[in-house]
C-alpha atoms as a PDB file:
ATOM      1  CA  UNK A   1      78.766  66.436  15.988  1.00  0.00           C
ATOM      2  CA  UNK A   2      75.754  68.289  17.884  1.00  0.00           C
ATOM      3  CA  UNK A   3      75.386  65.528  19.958  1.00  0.00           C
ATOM      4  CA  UNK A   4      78.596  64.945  20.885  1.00  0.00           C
ATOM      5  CA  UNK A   5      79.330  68.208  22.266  1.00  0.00           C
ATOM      6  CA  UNK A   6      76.033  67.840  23.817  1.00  0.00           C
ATOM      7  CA  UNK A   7      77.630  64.526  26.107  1.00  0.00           C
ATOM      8  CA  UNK A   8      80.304  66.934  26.649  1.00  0.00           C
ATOM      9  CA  UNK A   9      78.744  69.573  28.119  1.00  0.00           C
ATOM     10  CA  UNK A  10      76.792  67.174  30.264  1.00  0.00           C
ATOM     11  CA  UNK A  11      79.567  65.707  31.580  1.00  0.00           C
ATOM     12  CA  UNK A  12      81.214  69.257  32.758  1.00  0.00           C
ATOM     13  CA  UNK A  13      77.922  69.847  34.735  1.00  0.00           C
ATOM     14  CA  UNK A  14      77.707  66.447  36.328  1.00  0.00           C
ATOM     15  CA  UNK A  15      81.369  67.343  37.764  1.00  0.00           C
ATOM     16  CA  UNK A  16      80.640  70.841  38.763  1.00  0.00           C
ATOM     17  CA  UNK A  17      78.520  69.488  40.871  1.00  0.00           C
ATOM     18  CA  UNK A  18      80.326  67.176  43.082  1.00  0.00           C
ATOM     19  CA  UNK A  19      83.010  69.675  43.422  1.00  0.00           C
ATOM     20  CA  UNK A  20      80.512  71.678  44.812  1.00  0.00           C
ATOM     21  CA  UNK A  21      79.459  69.341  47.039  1.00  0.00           C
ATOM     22  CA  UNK A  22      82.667  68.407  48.491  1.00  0.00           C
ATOM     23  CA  UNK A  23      83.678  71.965  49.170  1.00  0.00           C
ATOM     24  CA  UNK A  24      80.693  72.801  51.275  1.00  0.00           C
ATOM     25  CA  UNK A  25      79.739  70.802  54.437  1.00  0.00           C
ATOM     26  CA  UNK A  26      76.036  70.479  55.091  1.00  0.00           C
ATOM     27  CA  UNK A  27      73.910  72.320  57.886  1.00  0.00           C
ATOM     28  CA  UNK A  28      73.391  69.107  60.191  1.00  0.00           C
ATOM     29  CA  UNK A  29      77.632  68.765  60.022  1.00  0.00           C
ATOM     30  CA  UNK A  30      78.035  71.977  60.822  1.00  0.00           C
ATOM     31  CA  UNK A  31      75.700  72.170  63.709  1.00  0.00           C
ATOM     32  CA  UNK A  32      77.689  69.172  65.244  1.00  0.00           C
ATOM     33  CA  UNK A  33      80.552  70.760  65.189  1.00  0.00           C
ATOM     34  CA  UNK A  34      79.823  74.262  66.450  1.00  0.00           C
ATOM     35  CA  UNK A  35      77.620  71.547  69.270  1.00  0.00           C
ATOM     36  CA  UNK A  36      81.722  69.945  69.811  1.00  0.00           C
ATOM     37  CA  UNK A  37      83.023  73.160  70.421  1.00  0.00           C
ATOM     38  CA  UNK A  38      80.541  74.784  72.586  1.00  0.00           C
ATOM     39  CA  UNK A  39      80.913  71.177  74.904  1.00  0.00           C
ATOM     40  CA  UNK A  40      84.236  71.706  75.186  1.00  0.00           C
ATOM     41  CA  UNK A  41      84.239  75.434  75.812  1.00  0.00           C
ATOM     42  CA  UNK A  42      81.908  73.948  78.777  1.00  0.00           C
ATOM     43  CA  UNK A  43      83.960  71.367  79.846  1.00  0.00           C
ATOM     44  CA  UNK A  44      87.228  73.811  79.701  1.00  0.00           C
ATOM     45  CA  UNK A  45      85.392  76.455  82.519  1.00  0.00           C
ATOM     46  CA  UNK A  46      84.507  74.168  84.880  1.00  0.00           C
ATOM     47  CA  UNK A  47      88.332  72.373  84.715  1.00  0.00           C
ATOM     48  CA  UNK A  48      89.338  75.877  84.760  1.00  0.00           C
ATOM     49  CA  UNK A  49      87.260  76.939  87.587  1.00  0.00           C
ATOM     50  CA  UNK A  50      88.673  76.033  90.809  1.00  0.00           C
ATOM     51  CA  UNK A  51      92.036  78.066  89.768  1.00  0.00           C
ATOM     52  CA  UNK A  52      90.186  80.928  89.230  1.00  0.00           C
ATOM     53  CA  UNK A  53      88.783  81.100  92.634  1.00  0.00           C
ATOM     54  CA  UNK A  54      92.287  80.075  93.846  1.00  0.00           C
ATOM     55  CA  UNK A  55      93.552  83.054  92.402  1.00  0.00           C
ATOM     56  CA  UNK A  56      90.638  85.687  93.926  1.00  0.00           C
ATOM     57  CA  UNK A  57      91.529  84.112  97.289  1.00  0.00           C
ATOM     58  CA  UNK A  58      95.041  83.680  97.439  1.00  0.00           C
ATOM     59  CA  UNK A  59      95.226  86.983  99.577  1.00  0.00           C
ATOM     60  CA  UNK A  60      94.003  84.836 102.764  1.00  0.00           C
ATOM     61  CA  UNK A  61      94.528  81.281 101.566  1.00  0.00           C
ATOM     62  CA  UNK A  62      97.337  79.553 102.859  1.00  0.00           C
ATOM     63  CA  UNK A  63      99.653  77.225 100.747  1.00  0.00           C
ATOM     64  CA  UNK A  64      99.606  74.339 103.273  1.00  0.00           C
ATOM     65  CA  UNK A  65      96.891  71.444 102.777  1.00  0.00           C
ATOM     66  CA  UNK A  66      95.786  69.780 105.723  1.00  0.00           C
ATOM     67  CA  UNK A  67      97.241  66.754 106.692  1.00  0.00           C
ATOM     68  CA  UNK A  68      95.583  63.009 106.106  1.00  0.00           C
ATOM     69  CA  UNK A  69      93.079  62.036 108.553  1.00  0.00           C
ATOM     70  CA  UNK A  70      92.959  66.069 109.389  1.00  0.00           C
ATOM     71  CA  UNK A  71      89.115  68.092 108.366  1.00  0.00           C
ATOM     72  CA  UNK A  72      90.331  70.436 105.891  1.00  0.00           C
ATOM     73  CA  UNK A  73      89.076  74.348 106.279  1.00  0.00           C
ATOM     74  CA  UNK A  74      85.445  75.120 104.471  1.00  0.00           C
ATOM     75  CA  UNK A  75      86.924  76.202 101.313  1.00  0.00           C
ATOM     76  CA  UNK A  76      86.633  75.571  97.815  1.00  0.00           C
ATOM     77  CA  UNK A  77      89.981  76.766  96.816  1.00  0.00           C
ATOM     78  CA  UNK A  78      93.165  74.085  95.676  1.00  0.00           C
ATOM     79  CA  UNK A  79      96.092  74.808  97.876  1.00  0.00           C
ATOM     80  CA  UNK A  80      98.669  76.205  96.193  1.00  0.00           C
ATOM     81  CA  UNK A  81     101.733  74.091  94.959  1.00  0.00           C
ATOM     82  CA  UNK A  82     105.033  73.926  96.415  1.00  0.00           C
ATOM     83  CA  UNK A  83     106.342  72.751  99.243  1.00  0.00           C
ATOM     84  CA  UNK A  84     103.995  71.655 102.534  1.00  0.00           C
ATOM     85  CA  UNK A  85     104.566  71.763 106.122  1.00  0.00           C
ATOM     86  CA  UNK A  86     103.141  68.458 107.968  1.00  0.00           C
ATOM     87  CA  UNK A  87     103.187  69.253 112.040  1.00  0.00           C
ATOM     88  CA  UNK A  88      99.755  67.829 112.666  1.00  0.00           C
ATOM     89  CA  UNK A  89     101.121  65.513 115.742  1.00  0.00           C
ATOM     90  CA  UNK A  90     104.017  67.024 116.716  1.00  0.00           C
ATOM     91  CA  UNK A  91     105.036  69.985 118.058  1.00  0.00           C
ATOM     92  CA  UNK A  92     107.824  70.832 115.614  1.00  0.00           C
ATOM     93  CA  UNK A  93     107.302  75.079 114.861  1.00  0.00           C
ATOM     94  CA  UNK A  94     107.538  76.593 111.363  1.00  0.00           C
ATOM     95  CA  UNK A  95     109.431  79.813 111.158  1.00  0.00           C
ATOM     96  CA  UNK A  96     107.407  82.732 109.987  1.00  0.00           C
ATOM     97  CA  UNK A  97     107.938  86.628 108.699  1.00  0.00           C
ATOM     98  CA  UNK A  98     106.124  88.930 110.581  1.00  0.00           C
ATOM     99  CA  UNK A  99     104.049  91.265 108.202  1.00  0.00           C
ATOM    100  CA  UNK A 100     101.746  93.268 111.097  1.00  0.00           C
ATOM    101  CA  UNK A 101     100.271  93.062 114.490  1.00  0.00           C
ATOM    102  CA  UNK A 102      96.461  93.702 113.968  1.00  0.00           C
ATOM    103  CA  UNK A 103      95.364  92.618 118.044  1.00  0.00           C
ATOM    104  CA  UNK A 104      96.242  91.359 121.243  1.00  0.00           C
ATOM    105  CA  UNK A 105      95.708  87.465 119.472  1.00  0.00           C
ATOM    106  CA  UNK A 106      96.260  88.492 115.837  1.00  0.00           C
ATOM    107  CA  UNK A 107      99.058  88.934 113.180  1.00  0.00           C
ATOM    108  CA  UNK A 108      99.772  88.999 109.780  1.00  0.00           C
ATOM    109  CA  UNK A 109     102.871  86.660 108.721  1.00  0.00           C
ATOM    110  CA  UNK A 110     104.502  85.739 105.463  1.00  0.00           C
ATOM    111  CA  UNK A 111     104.091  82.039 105.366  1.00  0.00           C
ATOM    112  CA  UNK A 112     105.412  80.043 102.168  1.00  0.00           C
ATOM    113  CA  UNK A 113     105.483  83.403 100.148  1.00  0.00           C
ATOM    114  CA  UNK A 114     101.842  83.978 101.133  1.00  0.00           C
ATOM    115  CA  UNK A 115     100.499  86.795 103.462  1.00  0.00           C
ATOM    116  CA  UNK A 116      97.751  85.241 105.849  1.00  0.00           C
ATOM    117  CA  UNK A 117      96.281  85.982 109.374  1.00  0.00           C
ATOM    118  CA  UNK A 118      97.135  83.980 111.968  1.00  0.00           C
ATOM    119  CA  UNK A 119      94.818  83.709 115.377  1.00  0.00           C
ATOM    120  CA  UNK A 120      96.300  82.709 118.368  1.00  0.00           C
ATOM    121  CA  UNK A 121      94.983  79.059 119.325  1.00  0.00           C
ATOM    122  CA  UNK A 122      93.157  79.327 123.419  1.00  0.00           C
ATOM    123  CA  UNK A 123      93.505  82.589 124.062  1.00  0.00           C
ATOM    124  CA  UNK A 124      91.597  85.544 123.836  1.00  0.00           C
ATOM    125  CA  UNK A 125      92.337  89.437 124.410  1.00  0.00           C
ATOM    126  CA  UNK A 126      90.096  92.766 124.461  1.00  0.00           C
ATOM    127  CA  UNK A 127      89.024  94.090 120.950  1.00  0.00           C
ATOM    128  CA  UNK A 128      90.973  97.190 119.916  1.00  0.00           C
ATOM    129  CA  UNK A 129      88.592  97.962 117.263  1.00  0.00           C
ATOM    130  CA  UNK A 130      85.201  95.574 117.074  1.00  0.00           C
ATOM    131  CA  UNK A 131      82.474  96.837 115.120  1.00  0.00           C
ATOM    132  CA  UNK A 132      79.928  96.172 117.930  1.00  0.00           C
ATOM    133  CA  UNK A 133      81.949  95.968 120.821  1.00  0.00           C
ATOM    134  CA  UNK A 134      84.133  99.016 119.708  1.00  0.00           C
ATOM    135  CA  UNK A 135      87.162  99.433 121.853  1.00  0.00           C
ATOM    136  CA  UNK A 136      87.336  97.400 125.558  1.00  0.00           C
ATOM    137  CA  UNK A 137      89.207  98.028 128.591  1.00  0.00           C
ATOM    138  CA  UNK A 138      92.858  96.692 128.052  1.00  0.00           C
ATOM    139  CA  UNK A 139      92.627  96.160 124.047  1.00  0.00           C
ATOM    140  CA  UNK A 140      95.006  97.931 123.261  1.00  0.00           C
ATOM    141  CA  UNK A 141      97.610  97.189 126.212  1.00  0.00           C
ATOM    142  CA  UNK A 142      97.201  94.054 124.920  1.00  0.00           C
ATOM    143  CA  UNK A 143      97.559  94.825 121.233  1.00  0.00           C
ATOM    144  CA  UNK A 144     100.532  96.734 122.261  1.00  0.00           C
ATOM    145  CA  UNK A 145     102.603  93.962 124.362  1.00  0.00           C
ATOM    146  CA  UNK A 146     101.607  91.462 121.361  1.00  0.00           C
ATOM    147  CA  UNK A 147     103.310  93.878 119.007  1.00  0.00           C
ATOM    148  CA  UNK A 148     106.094  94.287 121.405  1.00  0.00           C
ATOM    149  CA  UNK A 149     106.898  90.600 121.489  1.00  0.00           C
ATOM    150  CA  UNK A 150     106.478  89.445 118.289  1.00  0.00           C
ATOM    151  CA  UNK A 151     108.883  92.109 117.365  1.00  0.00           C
ATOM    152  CA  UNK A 152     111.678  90.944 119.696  1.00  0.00           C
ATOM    153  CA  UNK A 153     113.125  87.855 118.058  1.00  0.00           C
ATOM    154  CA  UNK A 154     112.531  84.410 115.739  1.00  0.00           C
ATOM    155  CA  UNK A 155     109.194  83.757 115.195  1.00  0.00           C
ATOM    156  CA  UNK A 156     107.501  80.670 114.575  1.00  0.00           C
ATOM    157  CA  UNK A 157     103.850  79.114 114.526  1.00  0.00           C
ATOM    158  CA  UNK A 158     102.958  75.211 115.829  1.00  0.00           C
ATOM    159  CA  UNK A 159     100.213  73.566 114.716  1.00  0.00           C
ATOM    160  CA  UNK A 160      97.682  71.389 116.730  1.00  0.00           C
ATOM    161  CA  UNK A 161      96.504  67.964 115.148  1.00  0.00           C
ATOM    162  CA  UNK A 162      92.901  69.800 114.625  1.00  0.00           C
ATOM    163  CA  UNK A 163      91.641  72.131 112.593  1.00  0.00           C
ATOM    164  CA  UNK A 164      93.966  74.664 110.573  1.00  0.00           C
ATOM    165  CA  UNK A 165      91.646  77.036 109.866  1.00  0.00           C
ATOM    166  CA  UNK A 166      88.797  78.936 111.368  1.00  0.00           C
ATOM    167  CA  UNK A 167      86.020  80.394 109.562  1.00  0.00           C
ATOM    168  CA  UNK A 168      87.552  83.565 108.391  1.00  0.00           C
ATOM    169  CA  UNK A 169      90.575  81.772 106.798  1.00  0.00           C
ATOM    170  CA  UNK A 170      92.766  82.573 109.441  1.00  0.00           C
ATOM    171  CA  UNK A 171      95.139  80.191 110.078  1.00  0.00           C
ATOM    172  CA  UNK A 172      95.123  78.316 113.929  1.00  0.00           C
ATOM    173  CA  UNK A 173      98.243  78.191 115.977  1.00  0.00           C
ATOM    174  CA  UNK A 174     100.785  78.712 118.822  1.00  0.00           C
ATOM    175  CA  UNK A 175     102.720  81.593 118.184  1.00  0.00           C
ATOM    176  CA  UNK A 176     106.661  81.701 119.668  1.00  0.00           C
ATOM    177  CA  UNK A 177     109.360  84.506 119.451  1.00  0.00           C
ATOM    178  CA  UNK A 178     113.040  82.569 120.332  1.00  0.00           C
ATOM    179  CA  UNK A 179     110.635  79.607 121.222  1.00  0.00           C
ATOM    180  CA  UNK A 180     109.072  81.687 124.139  1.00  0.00           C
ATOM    181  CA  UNK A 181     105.025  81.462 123.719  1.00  0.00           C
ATOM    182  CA  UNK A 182     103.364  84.359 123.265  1.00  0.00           C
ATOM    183  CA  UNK A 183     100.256  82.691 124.374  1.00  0.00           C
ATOM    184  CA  UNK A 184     101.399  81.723 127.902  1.00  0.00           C
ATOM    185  CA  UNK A 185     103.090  85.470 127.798  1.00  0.00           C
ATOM    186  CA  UNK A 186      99.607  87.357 127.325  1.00  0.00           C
ATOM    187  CA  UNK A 187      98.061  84.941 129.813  1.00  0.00           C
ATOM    188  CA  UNK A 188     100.724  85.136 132.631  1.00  0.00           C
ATOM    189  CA  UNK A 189     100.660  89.248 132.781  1.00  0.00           C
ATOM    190  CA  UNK A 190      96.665  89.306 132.605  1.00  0.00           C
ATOM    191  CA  UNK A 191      96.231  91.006 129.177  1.00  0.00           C
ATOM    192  CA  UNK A 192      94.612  87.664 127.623  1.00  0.00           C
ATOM    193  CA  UNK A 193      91.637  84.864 128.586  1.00  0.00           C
ATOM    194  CA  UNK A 194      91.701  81.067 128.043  1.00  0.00           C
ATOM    195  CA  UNK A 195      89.185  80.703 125.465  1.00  0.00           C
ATOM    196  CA  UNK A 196      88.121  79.072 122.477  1.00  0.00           C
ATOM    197  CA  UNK A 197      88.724  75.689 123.401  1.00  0.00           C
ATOM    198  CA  UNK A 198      88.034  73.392 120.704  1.00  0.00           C
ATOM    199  CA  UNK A 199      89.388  69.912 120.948  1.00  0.00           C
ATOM    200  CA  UNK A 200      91.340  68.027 119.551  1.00  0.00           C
ATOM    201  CA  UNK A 201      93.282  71.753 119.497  1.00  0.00           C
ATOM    202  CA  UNK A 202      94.070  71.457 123.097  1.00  0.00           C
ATOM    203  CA  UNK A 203      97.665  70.547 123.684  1.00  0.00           C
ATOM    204  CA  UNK A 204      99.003  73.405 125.971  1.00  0.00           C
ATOM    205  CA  UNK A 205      95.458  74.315 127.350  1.00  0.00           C
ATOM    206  CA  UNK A 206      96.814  73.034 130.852  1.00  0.00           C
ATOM    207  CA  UNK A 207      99.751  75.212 130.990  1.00  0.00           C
ATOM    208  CA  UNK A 208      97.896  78.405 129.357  1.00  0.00           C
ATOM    209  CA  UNK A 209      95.356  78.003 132.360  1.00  0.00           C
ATOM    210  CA  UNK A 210      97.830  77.600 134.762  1.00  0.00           C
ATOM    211  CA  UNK A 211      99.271  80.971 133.778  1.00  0.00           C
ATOM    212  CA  UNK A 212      96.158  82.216 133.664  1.00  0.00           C
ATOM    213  CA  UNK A 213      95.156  80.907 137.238  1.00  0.00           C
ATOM    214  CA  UNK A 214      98.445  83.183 138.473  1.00  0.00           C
ATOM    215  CA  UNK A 215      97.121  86.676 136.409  1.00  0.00           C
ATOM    216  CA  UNK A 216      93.817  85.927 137.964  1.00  0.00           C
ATOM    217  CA  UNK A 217      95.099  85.626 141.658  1.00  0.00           C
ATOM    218  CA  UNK A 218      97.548  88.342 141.264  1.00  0.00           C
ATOM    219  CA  UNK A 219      94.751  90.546 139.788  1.00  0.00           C
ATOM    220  CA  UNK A 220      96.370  91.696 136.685  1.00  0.00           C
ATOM    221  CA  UNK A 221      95.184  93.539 134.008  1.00  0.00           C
ATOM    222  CA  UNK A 222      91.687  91.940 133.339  1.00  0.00           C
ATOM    223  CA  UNK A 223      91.783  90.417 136.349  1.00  0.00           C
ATOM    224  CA  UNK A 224      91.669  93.379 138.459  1.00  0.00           C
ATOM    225  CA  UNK A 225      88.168  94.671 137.049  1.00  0.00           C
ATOM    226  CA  UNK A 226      85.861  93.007 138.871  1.00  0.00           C
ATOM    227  CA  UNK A 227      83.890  90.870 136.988  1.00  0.00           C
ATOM    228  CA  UNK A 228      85.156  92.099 133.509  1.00  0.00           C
ATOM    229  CA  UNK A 229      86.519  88.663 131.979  1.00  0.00           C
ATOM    230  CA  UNK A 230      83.956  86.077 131.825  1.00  0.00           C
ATOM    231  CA  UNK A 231      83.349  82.883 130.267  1.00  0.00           C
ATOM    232  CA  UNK A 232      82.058  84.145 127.320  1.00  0.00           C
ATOM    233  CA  UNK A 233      84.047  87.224 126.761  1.00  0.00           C
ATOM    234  CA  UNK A 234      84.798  90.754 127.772  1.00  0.00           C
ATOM    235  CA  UNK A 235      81.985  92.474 129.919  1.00  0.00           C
ATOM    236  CA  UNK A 236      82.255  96.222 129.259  1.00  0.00           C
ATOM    237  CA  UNK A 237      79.312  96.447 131.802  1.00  0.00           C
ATOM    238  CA  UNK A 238      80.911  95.772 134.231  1.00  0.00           C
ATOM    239  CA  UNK A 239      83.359  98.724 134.302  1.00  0.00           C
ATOM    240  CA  UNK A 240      81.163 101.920 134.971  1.00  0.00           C
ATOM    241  CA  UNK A 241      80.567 104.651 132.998  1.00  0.00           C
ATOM    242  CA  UNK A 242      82.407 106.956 135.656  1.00  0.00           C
ATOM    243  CA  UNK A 243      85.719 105.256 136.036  1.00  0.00           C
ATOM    244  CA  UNK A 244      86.167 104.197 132.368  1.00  0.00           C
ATOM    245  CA  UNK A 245      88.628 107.534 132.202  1.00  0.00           C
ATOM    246  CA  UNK A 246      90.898 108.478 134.169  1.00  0.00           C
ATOM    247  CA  UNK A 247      90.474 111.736 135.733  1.00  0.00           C
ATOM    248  CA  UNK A 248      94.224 112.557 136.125  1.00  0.00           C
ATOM    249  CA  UNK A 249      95.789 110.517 133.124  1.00  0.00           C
ATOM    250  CA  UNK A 250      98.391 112.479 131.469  1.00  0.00           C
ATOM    251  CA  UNK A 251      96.797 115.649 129.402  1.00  0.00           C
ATOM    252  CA  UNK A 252      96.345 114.356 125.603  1.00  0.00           C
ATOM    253  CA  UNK A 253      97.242 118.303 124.253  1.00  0.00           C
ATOM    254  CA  UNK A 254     100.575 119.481 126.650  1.00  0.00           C
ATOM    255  CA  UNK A 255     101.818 116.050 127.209  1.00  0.00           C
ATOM    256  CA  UNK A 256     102.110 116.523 130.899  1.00  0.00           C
ATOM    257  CA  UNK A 257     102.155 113.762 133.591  1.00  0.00           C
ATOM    258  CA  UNK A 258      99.798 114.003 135.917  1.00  0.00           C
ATOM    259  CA  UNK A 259     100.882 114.995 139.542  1.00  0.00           C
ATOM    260  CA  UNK A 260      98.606 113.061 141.610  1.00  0.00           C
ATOM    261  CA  UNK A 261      98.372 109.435 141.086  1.00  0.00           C
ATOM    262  CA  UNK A 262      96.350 107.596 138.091  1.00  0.00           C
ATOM    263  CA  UNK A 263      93.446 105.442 138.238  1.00  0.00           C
ATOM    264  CA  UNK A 264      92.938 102.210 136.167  1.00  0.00           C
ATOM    265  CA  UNK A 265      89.616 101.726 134.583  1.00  0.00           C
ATOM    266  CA  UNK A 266      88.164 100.155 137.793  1.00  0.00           C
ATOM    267  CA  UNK A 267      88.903 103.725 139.901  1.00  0.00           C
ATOM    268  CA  UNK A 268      92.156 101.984 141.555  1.00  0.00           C
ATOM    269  CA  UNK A 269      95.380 103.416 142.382  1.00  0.00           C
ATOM    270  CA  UNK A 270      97.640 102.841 139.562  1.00  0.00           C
ATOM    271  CA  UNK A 271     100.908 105.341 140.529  1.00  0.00           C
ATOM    272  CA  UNK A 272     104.142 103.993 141.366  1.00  0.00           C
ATOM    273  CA  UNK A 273     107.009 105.802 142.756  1.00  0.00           C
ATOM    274  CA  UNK A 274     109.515 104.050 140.194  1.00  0.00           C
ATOM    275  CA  UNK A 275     110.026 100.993 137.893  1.00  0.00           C
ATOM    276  CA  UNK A 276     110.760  98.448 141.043  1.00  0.00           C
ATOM    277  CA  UNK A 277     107.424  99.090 142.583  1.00  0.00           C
ATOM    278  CA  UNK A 278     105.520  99.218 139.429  1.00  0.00           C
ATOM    279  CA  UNK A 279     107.178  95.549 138.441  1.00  0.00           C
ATOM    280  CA  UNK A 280     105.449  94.192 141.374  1.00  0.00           C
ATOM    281  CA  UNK A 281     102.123  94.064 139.621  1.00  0.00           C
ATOM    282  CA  UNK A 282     103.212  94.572 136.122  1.00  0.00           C
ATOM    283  CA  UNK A 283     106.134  92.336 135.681  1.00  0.00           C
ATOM    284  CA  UNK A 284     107.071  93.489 132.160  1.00  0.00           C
ATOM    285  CA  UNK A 285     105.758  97.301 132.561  1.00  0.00           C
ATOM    286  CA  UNK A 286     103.344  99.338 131.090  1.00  0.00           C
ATOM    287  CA  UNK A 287     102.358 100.900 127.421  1.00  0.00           C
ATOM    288  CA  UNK A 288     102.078 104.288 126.703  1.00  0.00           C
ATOM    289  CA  UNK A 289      98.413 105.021 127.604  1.00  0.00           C
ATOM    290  CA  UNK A 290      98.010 102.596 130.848  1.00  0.00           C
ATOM    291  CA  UNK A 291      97.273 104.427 133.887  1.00  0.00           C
ATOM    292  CA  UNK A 292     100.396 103.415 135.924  1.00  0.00           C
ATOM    293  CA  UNK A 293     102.451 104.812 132.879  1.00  0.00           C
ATOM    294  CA  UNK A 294     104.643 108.059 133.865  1.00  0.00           C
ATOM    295  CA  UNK A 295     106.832 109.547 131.435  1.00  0.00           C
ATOM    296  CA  UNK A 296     109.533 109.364 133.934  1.00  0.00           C
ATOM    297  CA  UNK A 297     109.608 105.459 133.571  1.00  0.00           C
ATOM    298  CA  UNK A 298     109.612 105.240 130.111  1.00  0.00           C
ATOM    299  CA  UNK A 299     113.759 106.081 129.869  1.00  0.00           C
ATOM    300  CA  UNK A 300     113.876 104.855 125.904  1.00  0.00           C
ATOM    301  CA  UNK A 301     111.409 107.105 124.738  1.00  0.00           C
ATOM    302  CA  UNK A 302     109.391 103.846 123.099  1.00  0.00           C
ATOM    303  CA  UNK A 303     106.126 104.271 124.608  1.00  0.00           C
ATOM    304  CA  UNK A 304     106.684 101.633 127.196  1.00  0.00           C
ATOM    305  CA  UNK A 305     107.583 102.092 130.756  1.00  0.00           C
ATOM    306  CA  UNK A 306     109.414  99.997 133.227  1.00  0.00           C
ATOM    307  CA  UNK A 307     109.714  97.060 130.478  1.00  0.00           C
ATOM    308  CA  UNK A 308     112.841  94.853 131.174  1.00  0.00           C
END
């Protein structure tokens, strides 16, 4: 009998045992699988990556990939999904939402549900606002008639069969309000430079220099301070320290126009008797804040006289 309950017993312990064993895993299994887990977790952030910088630079991304055979922008980010705009080749225009003029060759559009900056392809105007060239001669006439026309009507960007980005992310392009181009606009009334010329992004550079050849012979705006628009930019130099303000410019606190005729920034005349006389050398008038500007002129009250 004692040794019967004695095989018994032996036999409960024996099965303890591999219960025991069953339920718990050993340490080199469950290493490997907290090793699985931390792969994957690896694995999972670097899928997972690219979206995330997507998503910290969708503020000045655009949500058009460049065409095949076209170098896309230095960027790591994915463009986003949806639909994309192919005018590499042609010069079909994409209609646009105008968000803000920041320059004379700047603005903020809404393009595919994304805000981005868009800089005007072969042109370049005065800085308004330039950390280290601060404000130039003309800037902000030319900031001003930007804002005037892409205000006035449809506008839409064309592409160029080159790059579609430069290196701030801002997207590259002929800008058009009711199919006029701004561009040849700023160039013709001498508020812009041909500049920037990059090829293959050349495709109305003959036309923009023609206008430009007119401004320049004319003596418009830049043109008519000598030396001031150069190959490589905007020479403040060469407009002297004395003649950068206007002596008898309208008075900033009363709001009074000045009696006796205004000088541009180069010391020349700049008063006209009425609008006809003025349009002679400023075709499309003047801003609020150009010398030839009289208060007079300016019948609308918009801060621009003489315009048509």
């Amino acid at each position: 009998m004692k040794g019967w309950l004695q095989a018994v017993i032996g036999l409960l312990f024996v099965g303890v045992l591999g219960l025991a064993g069953c339920a718990a895993p050993s340490d080199d299994e469950g290493w490997k699988e907290d090793a699985s887990t931390e792969q994957v977790d690896e694995e999972t952030l670097k899928e997972e990556a690219p979206e995330n910088d997507q998503s910290e630079a969708e503020n000045h991304t655009p949500t058009v990939s460049a065409p095949s055979g076209e170098k896309k922008p230095a960027s790591t980010t994915k463009p986003a999904t949806g639909k994309k705009t192919e005018t590499s080749g042609t010069t079909a225009q994409v209609p646009v939402t105008l968000v803000k003029t920041i320059d004379g060759d700047t603005i903020k559009v809404l393009y595919n549900g994304k805000e981005i900056n868009v800089r005007y392809l072969l042109i370049d105007t005065p800085e308004t606002n330039h950390p280290r060239l601060g404000k130039q001669p003309f800037g902000e006439e030319a900031k001003e008639r930007n804002r005037q026309l892409v205000n006035s009507g449809a506008l839409t960007l064309e592409f160029d069969i080159g790059e579609r980005y430069d290196k701030y992310d801002r997207l590259l392009a002929y800008v058009y309000v009711d199919g006029e181009s701004v561009q040849k606009t700023l160039l013709a009334e001498g508020l812009a430079r041909v500049a920037y010329v990059y090829p293959p992004n050349t495709r109305h550079l003959t036309p923009f220099e023609e206008s430009q050849a007119t401004a320049k012979k004319k003596e418009l705006g830049i043109w008519s301070i000598e030396n001031y628009a150069t190959d490589s930019g905007f020479d403040s130099d060469a407009v002297s320290a004395s003649s950068t303000v206007a002596p008898n410019a309208p008075s900033a606190t009363t709001g009074k126009q000045a009696t006796t005729p205004n000088t541009d920034v180069a010391g020349n005349l700049e008063w006209f008797k009425n609008c006809t006389e003025l349009r002679k050398k400023y075709p499309n008038g003047v801003p609020q804040g150009h010398a030839a500007y009289q208060a007079k002129m300016d019948r609308d009250k918009d801060g621009y006289a003489c315009e048509r």
